[in-house]
N, C-alpha and C. Protein backbone atom coordinates (compact mmCIF):
# COMPACT_ATOMS: atom_id res chain seq x y z
N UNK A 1 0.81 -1.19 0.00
CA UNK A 1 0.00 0.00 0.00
C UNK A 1 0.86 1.27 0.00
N UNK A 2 1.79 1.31 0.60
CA UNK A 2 2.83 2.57 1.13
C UNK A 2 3.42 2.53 -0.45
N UNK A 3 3.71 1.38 -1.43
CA UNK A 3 4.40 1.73 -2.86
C UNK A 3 3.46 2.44 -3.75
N UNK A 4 2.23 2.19 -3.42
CA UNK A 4 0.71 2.62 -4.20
C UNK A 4 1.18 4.22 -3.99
N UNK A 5 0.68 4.59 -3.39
CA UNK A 5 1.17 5.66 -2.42
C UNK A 5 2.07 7.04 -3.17
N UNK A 6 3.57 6.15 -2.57
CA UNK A 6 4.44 6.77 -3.40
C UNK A 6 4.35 6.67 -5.03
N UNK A 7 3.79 5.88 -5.43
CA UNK A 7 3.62 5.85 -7.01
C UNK A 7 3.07 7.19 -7.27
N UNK A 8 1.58 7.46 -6.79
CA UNK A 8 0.64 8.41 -7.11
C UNK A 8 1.42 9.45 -7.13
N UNK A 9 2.19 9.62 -5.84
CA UNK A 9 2.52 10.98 -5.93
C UNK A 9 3.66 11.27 -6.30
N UNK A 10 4.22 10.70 -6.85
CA UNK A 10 5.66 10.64 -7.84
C UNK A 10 5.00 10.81 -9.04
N UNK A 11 3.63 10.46 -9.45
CA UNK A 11 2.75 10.65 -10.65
C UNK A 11 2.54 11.82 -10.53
N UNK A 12 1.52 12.49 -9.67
CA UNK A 12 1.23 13.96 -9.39
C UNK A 12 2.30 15.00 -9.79
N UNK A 13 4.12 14.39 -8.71
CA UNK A 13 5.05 15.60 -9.18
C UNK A 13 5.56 15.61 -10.68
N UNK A 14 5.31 14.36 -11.23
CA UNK A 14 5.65 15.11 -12.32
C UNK A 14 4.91 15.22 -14.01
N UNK A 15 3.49 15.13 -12.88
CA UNK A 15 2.47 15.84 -13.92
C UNK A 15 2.41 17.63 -13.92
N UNK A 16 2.93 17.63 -12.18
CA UNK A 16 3.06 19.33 -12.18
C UNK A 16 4.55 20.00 -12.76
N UNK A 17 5.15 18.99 -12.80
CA UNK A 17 6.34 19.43 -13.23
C UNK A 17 6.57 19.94 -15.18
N UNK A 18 4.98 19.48 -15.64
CA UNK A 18 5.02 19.54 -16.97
C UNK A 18 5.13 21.42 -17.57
N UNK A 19 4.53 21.88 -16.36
CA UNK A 19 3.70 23.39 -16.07
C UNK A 19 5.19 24.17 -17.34
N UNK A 20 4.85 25.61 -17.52
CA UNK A 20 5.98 25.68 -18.24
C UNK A 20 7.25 26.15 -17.36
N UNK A 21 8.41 26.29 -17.62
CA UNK A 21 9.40 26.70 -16.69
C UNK A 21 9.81 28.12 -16.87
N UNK A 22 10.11 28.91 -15.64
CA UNK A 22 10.49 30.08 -15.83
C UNK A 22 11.91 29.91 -15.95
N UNK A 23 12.70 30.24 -17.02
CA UNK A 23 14.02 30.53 -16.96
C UNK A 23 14.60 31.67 -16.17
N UNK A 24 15.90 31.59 -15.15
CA UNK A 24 16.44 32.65 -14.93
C UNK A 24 18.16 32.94 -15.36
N UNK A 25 18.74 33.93 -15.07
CA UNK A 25 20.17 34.00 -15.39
C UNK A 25 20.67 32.63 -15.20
N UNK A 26 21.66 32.46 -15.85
CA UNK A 26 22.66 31.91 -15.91
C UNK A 26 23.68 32.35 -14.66
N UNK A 27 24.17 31.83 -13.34
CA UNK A 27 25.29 32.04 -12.45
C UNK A 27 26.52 33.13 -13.08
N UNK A 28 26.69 33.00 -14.46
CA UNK A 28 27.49 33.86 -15.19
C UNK A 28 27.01 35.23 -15.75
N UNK A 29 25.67 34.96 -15.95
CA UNK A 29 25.22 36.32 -16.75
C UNK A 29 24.37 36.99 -15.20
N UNK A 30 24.36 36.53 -14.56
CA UNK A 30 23.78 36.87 -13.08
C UNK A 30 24.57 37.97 -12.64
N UNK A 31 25.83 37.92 -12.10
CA UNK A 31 27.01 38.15 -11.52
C UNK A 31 27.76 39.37 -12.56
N UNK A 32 26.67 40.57 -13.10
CA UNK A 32 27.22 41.14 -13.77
C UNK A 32 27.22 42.61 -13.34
N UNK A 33 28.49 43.85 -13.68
CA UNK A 33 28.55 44.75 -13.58
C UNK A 33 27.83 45.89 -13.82
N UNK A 34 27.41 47.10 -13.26
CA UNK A 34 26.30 47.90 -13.78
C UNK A 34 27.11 48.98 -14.43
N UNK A 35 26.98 49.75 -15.55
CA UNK A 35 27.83 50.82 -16.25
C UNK A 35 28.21 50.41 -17.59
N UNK A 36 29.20 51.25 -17.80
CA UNK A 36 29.75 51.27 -18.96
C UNK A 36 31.15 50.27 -19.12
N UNK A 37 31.02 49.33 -19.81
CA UNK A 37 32.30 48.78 -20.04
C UNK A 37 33.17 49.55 -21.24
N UNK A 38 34.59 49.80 -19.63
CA UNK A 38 35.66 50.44 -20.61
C UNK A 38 37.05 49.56 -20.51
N UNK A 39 37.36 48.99 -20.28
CA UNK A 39 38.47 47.83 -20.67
C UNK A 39 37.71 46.67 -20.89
N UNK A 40 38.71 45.72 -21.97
CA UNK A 40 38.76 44.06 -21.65
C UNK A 40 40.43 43.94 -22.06
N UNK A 41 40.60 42.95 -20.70
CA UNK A 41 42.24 42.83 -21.07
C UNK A 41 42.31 41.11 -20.92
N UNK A 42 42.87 40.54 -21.13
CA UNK A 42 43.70 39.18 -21.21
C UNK A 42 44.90 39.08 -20.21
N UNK A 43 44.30 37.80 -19.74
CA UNK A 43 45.18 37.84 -18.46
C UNK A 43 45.91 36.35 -18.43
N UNK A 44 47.19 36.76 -19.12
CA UNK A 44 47.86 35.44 -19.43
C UNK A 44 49.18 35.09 -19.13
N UNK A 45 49.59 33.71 -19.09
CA UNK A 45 50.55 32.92 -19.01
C UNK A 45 51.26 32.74 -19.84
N UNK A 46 52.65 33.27 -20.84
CA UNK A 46 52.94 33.31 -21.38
C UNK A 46 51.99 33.55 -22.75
N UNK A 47 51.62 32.76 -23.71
CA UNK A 47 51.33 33.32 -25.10
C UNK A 47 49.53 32.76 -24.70
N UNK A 48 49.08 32.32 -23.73
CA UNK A 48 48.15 31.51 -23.49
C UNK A 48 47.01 32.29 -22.43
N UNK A 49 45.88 32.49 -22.67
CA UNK A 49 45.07 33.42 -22.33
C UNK A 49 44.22 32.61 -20.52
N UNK A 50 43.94 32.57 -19.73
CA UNK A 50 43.63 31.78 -19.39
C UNK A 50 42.04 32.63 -18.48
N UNK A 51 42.14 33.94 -18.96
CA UNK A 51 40.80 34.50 -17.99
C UNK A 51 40.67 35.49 -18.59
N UNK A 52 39.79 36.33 -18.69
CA UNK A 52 39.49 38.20 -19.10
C UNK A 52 38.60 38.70 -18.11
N UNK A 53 39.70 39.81 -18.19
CA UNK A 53 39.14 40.87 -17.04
C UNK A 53 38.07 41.87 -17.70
N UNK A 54 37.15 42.04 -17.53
CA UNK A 54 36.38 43.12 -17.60
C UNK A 54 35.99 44.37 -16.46
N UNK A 55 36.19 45.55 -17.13
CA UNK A 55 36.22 46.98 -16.39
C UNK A 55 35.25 47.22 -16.37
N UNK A 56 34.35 47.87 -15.73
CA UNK A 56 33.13 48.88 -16.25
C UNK A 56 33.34 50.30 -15.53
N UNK A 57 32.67 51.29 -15.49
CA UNK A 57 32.04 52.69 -15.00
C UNK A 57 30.92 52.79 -15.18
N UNK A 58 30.17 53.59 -13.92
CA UNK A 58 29.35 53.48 -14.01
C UNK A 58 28.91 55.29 -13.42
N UNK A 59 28.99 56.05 -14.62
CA UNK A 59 28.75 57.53 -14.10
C UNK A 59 27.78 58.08 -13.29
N UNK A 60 26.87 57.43 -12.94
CA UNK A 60 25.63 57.53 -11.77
C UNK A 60 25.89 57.43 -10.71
N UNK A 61 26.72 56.76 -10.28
CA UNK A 61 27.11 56.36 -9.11
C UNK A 61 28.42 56.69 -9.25
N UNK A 62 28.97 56.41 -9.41
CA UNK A 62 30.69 56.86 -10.05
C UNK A 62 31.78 55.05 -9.08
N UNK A 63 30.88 54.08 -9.69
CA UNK A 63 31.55 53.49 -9.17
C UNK A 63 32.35 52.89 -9.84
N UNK A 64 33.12 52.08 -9.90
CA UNK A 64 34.03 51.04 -10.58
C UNK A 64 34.19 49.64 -10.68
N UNK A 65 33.71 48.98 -11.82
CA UNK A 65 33.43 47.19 -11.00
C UNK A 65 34.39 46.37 -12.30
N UNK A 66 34.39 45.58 -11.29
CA UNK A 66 35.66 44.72 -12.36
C UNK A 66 35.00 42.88 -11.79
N UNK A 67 35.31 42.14 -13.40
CA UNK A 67 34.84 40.87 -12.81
C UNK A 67 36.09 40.12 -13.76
N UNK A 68 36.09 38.92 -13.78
CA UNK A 68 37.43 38.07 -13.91
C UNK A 68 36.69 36.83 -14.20
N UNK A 69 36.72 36.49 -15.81
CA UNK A 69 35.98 35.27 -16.55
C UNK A 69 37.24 34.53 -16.56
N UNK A 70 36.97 32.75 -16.13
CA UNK A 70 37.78 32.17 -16.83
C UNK A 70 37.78 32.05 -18.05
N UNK A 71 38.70 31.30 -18.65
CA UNK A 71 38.89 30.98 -20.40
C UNK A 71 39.23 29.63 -20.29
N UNK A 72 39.96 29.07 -19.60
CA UNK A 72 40.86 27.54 -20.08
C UNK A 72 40.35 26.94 -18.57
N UNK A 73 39.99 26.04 -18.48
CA UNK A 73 39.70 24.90 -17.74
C UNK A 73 38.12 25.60 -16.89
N UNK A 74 37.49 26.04 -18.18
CA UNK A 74 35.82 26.66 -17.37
C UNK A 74 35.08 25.64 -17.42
N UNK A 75 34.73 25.86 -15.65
CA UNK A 75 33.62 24.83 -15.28
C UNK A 75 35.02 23.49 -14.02
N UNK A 76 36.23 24.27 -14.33
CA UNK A 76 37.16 23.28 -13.10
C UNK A 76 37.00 24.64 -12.12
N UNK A 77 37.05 24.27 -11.36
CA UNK A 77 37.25 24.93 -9.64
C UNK A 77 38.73 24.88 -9.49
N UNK A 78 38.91 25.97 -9.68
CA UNK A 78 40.48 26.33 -9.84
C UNK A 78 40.85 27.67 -9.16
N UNK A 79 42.06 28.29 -8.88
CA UNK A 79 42.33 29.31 -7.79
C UNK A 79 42.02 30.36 -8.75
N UNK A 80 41.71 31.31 -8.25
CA UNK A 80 41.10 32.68 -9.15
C UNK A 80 41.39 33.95 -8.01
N UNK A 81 41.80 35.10 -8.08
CA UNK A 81 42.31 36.13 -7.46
C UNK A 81 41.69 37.32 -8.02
N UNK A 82 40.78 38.31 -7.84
CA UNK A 82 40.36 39.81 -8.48
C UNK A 82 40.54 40.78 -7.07
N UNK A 83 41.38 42.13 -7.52
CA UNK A 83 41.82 42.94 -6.77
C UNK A 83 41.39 44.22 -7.23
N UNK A 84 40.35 44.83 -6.81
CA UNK A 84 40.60 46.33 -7.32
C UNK A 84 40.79 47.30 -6.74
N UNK A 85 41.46 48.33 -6.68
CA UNK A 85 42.05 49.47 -5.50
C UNK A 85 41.04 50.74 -6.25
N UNK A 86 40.77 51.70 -5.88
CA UNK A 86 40.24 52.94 -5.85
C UNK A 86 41.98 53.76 -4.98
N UNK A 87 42.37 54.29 -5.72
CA UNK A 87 43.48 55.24 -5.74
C UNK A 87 43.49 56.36 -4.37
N UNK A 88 44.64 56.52 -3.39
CA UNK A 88 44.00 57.09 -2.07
C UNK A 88 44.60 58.61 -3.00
N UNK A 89 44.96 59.80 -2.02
CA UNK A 89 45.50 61.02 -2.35
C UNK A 89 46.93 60.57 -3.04
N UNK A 90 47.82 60.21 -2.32
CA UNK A 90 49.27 59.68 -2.37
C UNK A 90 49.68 59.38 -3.25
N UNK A 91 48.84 58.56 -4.09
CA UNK A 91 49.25 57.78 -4.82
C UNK A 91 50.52 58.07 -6.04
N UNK A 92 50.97 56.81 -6.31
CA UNK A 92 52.04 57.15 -7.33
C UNK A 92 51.83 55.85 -8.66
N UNK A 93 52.39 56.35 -9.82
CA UNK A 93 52.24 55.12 -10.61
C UNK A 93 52.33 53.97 -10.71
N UNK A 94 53.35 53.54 -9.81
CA UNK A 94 53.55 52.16 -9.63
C UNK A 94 53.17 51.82 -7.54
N UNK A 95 52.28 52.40 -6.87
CA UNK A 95 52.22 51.93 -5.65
C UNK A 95 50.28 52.62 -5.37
N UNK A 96 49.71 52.75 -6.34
CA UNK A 96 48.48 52.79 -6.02
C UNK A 96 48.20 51.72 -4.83
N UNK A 97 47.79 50.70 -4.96
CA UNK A 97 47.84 49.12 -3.97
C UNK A 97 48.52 49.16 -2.75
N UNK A 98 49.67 49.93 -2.38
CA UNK A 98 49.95 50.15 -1.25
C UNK A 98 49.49 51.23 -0.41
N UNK A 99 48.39 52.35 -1.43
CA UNK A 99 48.07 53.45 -0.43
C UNK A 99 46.81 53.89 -1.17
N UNK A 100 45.86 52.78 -0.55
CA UNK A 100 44.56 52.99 -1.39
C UNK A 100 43.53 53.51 -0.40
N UNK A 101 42.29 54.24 -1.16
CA UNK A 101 41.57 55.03 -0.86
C UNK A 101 40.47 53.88 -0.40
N UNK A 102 39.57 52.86 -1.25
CA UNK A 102 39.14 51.60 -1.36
C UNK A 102 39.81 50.38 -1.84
N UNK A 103 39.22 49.46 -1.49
CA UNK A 103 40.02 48.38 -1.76
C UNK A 103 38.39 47.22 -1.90
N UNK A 104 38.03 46.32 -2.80
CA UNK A 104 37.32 45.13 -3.11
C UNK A 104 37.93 43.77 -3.44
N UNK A 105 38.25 42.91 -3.14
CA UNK A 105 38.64 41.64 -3.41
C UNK A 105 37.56 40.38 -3.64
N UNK A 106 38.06 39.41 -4.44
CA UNK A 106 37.06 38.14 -3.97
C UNK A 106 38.45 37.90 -4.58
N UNK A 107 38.24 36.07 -3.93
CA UNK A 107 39.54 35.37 -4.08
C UNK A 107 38.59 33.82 -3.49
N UNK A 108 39.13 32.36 -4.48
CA UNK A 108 38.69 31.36 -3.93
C UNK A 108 39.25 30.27 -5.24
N UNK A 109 38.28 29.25 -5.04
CA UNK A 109 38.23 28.34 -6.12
C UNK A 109 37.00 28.68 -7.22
N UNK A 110 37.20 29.09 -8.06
CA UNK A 110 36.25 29.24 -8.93
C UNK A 110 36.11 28.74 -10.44
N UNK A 111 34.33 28.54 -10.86
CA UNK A 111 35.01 27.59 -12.31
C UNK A 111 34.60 28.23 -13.32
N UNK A 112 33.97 29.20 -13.06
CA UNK A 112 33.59 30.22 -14.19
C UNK A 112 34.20 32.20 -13.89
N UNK A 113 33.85 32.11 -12.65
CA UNK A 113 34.20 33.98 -12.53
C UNK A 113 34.86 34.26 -11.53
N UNK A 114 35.76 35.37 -10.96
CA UNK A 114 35.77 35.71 -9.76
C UNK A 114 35.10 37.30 -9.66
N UNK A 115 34.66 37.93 -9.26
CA UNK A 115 33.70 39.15 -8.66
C UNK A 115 32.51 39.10 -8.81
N UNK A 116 31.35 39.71 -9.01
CA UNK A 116 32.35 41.50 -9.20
C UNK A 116 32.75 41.77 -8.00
N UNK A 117 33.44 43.02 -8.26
CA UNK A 117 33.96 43.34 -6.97
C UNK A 117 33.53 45.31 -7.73
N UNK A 118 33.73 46.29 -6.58
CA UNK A 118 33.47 47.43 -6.62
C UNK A 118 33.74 48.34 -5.69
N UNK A 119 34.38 49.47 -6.35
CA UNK A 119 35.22 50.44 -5.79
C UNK A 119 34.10 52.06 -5.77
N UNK A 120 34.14 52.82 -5.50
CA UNK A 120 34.15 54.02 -5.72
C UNK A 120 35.11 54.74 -6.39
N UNK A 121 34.84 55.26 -7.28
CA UNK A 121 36.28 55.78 -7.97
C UNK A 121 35.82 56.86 -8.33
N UNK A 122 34.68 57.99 -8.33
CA UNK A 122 34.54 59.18 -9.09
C UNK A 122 35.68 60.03 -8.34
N UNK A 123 36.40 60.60 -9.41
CA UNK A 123 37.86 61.33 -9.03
C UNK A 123 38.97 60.68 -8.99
N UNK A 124 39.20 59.92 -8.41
CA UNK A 124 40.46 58.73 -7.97
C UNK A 124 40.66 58.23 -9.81
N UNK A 125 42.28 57.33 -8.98
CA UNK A 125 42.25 56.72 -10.36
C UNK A 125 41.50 55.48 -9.51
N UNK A 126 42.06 54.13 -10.64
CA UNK A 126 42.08 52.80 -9.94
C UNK A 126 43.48 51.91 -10.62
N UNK A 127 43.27 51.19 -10.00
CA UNK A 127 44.49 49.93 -9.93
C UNK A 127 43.95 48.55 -10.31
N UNK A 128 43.87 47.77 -10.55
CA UNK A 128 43.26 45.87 -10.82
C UNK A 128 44.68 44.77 -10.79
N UNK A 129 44.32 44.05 -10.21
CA UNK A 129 45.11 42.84 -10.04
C UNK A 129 44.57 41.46 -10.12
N UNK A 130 44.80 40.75 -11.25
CA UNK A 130 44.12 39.75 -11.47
C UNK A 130 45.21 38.20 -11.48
N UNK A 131 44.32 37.68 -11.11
CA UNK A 131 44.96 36.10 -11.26
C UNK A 131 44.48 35.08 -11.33
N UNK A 132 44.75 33.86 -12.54
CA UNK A 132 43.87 32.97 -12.50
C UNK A 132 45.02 31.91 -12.90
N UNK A 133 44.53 30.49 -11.87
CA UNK A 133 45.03 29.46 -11.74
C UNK A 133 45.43 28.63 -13.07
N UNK A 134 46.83 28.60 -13.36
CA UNK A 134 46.68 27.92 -14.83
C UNK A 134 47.06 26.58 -14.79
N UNK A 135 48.07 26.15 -15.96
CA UNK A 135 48.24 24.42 -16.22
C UNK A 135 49.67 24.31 -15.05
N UNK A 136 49.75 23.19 -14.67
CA UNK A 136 49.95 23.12 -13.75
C UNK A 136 50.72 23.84 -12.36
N UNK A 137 49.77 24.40 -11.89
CA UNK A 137 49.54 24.90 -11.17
C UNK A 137 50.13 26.26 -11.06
N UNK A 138 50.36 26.41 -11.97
CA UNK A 138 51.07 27.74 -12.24
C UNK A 138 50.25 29.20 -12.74
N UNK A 139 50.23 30.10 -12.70
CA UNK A 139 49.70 31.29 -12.50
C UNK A 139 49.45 32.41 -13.73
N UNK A 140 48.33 32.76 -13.91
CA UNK A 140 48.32 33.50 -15.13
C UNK A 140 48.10 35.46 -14.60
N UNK A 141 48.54 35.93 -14.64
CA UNK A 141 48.63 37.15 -13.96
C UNK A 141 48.38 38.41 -14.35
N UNK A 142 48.06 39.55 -14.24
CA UNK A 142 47.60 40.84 -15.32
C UNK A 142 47.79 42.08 -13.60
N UNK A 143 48.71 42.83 -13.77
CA UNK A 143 48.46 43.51 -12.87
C UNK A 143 48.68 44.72 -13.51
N UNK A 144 47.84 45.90 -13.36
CA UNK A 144 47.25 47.04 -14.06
C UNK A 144 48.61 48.11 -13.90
N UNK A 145 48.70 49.18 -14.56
CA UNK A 145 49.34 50.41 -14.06
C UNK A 145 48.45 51.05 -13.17
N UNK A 146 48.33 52.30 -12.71
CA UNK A 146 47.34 53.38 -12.15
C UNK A 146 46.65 53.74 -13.34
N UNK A 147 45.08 53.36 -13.58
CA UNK A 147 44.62 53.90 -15.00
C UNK A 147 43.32 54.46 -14.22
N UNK A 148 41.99 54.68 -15.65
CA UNK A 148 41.07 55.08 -16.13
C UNK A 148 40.78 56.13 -14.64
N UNK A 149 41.59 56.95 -14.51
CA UNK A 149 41.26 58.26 -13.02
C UNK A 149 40.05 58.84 -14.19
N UNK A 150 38.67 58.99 -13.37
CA UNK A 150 37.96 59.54 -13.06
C UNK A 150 37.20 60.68 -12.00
């Protein structure tokens, strides 16, 4: 009697399950920046691309967001690093990162993105530091000058 049972209503779920489905984002197209995209750079290991960084602005807010796509082994859970600085007073061309105004990070195992992450930057420059886990185990890297001051 108890298999009767469970039959029916293993029948029921997936007579309701026929209903139509609402699609939503994709985890990738979810996880996206608001503004204007003004860089895409390549963030690689010798001749071999292994992630792209994307910049945006966003003049409403005057903020700054940066996210970090893999390219080569998407969909492995692999080490991934995104750094972005918002520029303090001090700053100099090569030490933005040591004397920052804001600072956003995400950092983990990831198999598609690392951020976004987001700064305030109206006025400031900014800084980005990216890194993504390559073939064995070795490191694909992109670290910015002091750019796009707004």
């Amino acid at each position: 009697m108890k298999f009767a049972k469970i039959g029916i209503t293993a029948a029921a779920l997936v007579g309701a399950s026929i209903a139509p489905l609402t699609l939503t984002a994709s985890p990738a197209n979810a996880a996206t920046c608001s503004g204007s995209l003004i860089n895409t750079i390549a963030v690689k290991n010798g001749s071999t691309t292994y992630g792209t960084l994307k910049l945006y602005y966003n003049s409403s807010s005057g903020n700054n967001c940066a996210r970090l796509d893999r390219v080569v082994n998407y969909g492995t859970q692999k080490g991934m690093i995104l750094s972005l600085y918002a520029c303090g007073s001090g700053w100099s061309v090569s030490k933005c990162h040591q004397d920052y105004y804001d600072i956003d990070q995400d950092s983990g195992q990831f198999g598609q993105y690392a951020g976004p992450v987001t700064v305030y930057g109206k006025g400031r420059c900014i800084q980005v530091q990216a890194n993504v886990q390559a073939a064995n185990n070795s490191w694909a890297n992109y670290n910015s000058p002091v750019f796009h001051c707004g």
